[in-house]
N, C-alpha and C. Protein backbone atom coordinates (compact mmCIF):
# COMPACT_ATOMS: atom_id res chain seq x y z
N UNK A 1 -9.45 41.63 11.84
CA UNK A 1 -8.54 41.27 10.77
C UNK A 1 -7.71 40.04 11.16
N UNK A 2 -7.10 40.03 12.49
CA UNK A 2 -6.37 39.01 12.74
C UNK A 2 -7.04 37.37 12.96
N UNK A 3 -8.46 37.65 13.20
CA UNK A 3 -9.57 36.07 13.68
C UNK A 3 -9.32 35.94 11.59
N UNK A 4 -9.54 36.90 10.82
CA UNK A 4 -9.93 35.95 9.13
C UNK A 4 -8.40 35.77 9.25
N UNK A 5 -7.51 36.16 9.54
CA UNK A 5 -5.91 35.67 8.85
C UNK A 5 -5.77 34.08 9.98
N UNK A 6 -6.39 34.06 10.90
CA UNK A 6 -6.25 32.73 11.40
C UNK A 6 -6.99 31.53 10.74
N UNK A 7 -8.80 31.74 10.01
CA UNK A 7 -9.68 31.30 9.55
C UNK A 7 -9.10 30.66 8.37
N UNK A 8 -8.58 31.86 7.43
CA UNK A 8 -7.76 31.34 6.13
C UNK A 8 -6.41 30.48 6.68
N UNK A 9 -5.91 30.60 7.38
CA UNK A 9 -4.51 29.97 7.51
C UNK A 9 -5.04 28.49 8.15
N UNK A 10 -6.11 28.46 8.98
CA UNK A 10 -6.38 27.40 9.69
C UNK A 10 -7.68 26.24 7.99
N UNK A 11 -8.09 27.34 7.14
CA UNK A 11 -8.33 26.42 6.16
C UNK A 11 -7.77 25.87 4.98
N UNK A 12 -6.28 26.56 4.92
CA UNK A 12 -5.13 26.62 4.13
C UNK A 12 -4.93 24.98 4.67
N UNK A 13 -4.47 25.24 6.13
CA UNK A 13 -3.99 23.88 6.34
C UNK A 13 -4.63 22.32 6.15
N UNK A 14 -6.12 22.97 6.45
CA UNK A 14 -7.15 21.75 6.68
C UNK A 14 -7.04 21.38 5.08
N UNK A 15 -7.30 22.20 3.63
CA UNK A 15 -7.04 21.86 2.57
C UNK A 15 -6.32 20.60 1.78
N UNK A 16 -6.99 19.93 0.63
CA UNK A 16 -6.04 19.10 0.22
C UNK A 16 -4.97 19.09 -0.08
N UNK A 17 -4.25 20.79 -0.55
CA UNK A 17 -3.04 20.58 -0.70
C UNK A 17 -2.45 20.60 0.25
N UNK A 18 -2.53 20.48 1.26
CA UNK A 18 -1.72 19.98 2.47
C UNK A 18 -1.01 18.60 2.53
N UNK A 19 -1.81 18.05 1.95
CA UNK A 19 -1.60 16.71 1.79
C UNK A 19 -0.33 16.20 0.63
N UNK A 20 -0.26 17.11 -0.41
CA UNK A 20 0.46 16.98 -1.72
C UNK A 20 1.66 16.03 -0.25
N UNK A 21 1.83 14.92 -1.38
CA UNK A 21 3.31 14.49 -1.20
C UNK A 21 3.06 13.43 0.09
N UNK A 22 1.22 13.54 0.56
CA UNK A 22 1.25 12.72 1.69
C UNK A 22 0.68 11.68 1.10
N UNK A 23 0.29 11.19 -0.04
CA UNK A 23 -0.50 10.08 -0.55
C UNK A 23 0.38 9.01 -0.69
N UNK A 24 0.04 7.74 -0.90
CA UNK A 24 0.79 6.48 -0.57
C UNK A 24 1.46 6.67 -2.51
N UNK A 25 2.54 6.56 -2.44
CA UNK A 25 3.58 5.99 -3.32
C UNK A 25 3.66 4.65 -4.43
N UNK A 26 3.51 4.32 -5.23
CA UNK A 26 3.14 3.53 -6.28
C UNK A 26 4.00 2.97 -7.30
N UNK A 27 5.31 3.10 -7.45
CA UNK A 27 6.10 2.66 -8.20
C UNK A 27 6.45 1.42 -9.09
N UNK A 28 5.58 1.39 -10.37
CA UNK A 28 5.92 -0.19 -10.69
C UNK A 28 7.83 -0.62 -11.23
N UNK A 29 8.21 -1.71 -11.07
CA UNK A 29 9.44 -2.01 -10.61
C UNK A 29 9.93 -3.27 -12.80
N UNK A 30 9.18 -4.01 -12.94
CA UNK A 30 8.91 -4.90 -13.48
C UNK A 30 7.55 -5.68 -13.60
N UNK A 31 7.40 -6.34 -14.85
CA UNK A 31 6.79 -6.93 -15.30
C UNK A 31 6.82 -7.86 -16.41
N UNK A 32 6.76 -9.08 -16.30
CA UNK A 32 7.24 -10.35 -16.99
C UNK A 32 5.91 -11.36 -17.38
N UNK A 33 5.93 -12.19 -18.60
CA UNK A 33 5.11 -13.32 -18.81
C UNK A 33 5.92 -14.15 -17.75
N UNK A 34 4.91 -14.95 -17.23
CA UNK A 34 6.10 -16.37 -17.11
C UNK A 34 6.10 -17.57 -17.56
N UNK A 35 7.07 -17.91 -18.25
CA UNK A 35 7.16 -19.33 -19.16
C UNK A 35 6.96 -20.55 -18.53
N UNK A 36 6.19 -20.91 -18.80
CA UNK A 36 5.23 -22.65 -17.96
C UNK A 36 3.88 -22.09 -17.87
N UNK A 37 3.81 -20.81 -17.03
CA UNK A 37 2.70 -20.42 -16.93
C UNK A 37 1.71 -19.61 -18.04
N UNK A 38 1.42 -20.31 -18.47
CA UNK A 38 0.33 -19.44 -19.84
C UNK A 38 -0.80 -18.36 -18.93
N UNK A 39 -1.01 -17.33 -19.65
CA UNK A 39 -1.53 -16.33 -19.08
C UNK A 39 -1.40 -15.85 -17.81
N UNK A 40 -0.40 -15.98 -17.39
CA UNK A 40 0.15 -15.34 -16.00
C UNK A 40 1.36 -14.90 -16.42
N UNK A 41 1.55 -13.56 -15.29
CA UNK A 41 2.83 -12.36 -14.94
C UNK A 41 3.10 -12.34 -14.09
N UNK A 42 4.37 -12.11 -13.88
CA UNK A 42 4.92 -11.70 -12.24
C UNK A 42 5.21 -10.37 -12.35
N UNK A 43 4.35 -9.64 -11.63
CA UNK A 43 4.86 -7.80 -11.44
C UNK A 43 5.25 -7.51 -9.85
N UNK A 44 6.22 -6.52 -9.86
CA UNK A 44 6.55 -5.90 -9.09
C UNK A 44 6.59 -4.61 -8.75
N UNK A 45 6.32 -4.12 -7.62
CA UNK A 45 6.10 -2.74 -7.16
C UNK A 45 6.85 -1.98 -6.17
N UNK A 46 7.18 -1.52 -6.15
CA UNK A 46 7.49 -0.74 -4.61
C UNK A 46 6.38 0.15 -4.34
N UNK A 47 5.96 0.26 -2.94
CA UNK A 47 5.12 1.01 -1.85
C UNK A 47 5.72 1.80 -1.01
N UNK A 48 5.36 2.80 -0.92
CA UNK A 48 5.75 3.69 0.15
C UNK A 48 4.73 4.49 0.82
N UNK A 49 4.53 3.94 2.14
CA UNK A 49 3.37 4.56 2.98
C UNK A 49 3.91 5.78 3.79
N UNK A 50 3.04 7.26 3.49
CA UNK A 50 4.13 8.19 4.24
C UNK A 50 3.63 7.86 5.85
N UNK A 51 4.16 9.20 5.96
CA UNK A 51 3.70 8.66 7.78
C UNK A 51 2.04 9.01 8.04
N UNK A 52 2.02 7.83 8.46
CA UNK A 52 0.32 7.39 9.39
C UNK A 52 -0.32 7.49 7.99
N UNK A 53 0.12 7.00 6.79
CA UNK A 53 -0.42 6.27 5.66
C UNK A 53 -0.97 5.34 5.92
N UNK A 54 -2.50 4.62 5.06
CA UNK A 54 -3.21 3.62 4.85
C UNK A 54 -3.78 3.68 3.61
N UNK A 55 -4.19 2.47 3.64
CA UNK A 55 -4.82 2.26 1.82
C UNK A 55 -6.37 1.59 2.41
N UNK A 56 -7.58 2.00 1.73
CA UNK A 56 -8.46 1.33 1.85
C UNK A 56 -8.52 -0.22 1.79
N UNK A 57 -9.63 -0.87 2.01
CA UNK A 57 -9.67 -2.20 2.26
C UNK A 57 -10.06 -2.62 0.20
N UNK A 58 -8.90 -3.68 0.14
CA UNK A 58 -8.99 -3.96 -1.30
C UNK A 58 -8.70 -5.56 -1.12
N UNK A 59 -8.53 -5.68 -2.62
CA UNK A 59 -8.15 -7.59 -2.68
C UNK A 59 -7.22 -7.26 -3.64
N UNK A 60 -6.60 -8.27 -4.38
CA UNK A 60 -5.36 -8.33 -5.23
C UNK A 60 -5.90 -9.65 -6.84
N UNK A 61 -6.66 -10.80 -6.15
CA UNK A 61 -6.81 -11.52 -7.22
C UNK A 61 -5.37 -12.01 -7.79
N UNK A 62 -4.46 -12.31 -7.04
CA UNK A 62 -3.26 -12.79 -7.55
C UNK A 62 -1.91 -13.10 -5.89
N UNK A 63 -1.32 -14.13 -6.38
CA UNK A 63 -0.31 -14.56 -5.16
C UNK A 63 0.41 -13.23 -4.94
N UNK A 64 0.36 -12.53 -3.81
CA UNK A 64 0.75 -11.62 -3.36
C UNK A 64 2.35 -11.59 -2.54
N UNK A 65 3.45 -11.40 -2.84
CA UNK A 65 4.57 -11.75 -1.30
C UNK A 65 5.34 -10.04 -1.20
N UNK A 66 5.31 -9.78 -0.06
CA UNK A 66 5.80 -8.37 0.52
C UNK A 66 6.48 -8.83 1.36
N UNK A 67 7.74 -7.67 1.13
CA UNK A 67 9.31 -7.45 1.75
C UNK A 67 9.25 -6.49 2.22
N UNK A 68 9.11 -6.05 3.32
CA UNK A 68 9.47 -4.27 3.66
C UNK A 68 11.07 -4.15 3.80
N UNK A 69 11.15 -3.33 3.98
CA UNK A 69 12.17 -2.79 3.01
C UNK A 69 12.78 -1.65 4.21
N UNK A 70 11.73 -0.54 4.68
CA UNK A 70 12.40 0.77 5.66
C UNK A 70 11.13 0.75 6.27
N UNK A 71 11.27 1.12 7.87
CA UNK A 71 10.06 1.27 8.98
C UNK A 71 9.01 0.12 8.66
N UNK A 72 7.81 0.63 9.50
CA UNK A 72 7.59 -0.67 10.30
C UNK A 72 5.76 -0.56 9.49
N UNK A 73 5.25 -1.71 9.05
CA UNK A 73 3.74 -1.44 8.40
C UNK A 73 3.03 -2.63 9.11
N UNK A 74 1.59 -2.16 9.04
CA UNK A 74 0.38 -3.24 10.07
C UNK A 74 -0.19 -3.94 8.63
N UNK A 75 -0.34 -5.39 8.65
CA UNK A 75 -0.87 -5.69 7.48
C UNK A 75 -2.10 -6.74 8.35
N UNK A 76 -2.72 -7.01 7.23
CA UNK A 76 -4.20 -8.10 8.04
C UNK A 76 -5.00 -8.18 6.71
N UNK A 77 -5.37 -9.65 6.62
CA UNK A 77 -6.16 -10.02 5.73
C UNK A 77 -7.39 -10.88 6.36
N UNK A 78 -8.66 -10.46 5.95
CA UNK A 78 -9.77 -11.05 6.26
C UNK A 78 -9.45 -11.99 7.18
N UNK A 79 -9.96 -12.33 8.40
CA UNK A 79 -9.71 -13.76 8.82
C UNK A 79 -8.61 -13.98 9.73
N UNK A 80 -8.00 -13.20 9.33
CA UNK A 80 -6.17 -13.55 9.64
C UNK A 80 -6.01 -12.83 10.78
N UNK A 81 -5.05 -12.46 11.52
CA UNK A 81 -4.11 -11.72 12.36
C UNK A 81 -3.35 -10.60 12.00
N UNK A 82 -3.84 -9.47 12.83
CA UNK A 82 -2.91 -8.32 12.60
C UNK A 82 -1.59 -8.64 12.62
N UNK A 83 -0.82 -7.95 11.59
CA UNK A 83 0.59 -8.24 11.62
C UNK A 83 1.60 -6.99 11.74
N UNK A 84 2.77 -6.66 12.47
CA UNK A 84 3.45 -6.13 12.57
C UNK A 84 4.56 -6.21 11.89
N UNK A 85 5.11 -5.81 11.01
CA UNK A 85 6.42 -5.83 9.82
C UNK A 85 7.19 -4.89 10.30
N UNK A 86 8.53 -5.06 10.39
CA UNK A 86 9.51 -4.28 10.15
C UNK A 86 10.15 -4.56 8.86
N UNK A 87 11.51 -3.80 8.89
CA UNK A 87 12.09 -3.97 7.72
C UNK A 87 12.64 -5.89 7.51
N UNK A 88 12.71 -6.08 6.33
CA UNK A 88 13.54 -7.89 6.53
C UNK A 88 12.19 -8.80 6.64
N UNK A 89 11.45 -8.12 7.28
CA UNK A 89 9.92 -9.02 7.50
C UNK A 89 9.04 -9.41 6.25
N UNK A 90 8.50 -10.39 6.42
CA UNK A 90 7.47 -10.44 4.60
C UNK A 90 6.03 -10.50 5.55
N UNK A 91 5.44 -10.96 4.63
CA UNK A 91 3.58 -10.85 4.16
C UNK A 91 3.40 -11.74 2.84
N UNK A 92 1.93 -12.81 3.02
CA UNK A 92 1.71 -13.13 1.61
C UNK A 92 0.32 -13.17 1.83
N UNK A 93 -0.29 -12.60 0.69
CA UNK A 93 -1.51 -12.80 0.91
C UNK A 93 -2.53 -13.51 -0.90
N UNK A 94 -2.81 -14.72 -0.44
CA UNK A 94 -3.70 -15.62 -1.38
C UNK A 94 -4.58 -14.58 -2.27
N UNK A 95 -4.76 -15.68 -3.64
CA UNK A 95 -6.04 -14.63 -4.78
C UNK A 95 -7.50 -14.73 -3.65
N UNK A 96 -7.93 -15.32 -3.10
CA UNK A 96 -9.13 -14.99 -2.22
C UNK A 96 -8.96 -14.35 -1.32
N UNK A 97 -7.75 -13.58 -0.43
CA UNK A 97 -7.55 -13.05 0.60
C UNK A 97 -8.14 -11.37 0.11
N UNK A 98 -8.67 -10.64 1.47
CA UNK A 98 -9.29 -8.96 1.42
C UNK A 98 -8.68 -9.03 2.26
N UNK A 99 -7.85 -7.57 1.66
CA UNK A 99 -6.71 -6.76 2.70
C UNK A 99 -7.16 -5.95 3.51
N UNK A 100 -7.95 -6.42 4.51
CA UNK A 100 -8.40 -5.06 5.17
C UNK A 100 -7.99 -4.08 6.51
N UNK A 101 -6.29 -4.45 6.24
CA UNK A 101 -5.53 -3.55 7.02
C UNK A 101 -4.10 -3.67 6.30
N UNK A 102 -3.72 -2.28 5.91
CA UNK A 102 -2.63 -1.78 5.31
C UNK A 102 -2.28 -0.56 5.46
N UNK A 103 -1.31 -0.25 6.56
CA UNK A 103 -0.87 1.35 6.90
C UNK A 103 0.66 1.41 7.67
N UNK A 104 0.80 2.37 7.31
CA UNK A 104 2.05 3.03 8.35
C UNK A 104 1.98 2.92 9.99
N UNK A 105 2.77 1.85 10.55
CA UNK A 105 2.95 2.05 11.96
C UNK A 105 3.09 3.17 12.17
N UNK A 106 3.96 4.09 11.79
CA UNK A 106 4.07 5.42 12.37
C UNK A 106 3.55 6.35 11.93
N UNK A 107 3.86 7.39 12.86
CA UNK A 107 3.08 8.79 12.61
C UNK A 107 3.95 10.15 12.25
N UNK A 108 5.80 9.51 12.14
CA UNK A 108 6.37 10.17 11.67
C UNK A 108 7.38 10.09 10.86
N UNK A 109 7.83 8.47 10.60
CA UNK A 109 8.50 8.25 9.12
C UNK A 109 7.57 7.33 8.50
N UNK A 110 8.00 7.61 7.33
CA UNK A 110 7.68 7.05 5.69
C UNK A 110 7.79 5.21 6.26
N UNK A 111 7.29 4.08 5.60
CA UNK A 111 7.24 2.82 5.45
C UNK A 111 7.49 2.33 3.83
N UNK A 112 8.58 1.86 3.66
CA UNK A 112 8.34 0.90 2.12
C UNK A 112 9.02 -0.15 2.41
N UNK A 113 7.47 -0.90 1.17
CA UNK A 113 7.85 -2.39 0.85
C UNK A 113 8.00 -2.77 -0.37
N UNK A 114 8.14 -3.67 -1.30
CA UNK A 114 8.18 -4.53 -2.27
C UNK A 114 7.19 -5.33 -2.31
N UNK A 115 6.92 -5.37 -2.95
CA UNK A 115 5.11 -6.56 -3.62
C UNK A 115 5.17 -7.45 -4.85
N UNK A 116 5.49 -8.34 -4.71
CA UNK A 116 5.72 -9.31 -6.11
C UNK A 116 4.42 -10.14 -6.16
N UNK A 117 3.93 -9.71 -7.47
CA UNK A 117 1.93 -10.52 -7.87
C UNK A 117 2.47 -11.58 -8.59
N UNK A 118 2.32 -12.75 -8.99
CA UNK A 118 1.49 -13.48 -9.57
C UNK A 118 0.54 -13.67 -9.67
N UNK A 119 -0.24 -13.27 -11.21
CA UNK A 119 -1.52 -12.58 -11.23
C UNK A 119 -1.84 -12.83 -12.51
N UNK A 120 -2.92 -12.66 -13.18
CA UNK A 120 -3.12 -13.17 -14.73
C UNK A 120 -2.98 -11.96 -15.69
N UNK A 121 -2.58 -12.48 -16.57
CA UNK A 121 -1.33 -11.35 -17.94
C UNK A 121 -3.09 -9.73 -17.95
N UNK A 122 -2.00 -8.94 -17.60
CA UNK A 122 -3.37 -7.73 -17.91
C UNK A 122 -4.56 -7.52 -16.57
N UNK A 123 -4.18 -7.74 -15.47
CA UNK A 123 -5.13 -7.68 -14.69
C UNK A 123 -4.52 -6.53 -14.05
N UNK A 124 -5.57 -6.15 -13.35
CA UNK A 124 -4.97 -5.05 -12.03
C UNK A 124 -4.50 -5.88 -11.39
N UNK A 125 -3.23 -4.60 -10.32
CA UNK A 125 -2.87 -5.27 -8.51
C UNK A 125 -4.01 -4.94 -7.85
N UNK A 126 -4.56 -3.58 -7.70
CA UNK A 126 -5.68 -3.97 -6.55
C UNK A 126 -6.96 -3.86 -7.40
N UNK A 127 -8.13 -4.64 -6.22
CA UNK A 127 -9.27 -4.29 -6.50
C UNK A 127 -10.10 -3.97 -5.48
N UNK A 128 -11.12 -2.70 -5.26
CA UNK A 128 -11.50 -2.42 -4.18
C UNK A 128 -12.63 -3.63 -3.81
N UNK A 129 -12.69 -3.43 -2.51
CA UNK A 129 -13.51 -4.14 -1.84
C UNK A 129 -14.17 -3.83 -0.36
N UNK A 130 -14.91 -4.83 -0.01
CA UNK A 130 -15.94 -4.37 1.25
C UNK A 130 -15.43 -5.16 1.95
C-alpha cells in the first residue's frame, strides 16, 4: 500500500499540473499606430520568466528593445553572444534576428522584462522558428 501512495504522489508531482503558475507570463502593456509611420505599431509587453523559465527558439519580425526590470535573464540571438541581463540592463534584437536563447538565470526567483516591438500594424510578437 505504501510503494502505490509513493507511485501516485511521485506521478502527482511529475504531472502538468505541477507546473500551473510555472509557465512564462505574457502581459500586453499598450499598443499604438505610429504617425509618420504608415502601417507600423509600437506594442508593449511585460515578461515574466518564473524560475529556470525559457521560451523556445522564435523570431519577432519587428525592432525589438528589452528592459529587465527584476532578476537576472540569458538572452542570444543567432550569431550574436550570450548575454547576461540584470535588472537596468537592455537587449535589442533586429526584424532578421532568431532568438535562440531566452530564459531565467535562476532556478529560484521569477525574471521580468519589458519588450517594446516596432512591428507592422496586426502582426504577431513572436514567430516560431528553427
Amino acid at each position: 500500500m505504501m510503494k502505490i501512495a509513493k507511485l501516485i504522489l511521485c506521478v502527482a508531482w511529475l504531472s502538468p499540473s505541477w507546473l500551473v503558475g510555472q509557465e512564462i507570463k505574457v502581459t500586453p502593456l499598450l499598443s499604438r499606430d505610429l504617425t509618420g509611420f504608415p502601417g507600423k505599431e509600437g506594442t508593449m509587453i511585460t515578461v515574466v520568466y518564473p524560475p529556470g523559465g525559457s521560451e523556445p527558439i522564435h523570431r519577432h519580425d519587428a525592432h525589438v528593445f528589452v528592459y529587465v526590470l527584476e532578476g537576472t535573464v540569458i538572452m542570444q540571438v543567432r550569431g550574436g553572444r550570450e548575454m547576461t541581463l540584470a535588472a537596468g540592463q537592455t537587449f535589442y534584437e533586429s526584424p532578421s534576428d532568431v532568438h535562440v536563447i531566452g530564459r531565467n538565470a535562476s532556478k529560484t526567483e521569477p525574471a521580468k522584462f519589458i519588450a517594446f516591438f516596432v512591428k507592422d500594424k496586426g502582426a504577431p510578437t513572436h514567430i516560431p522558428a528553427k
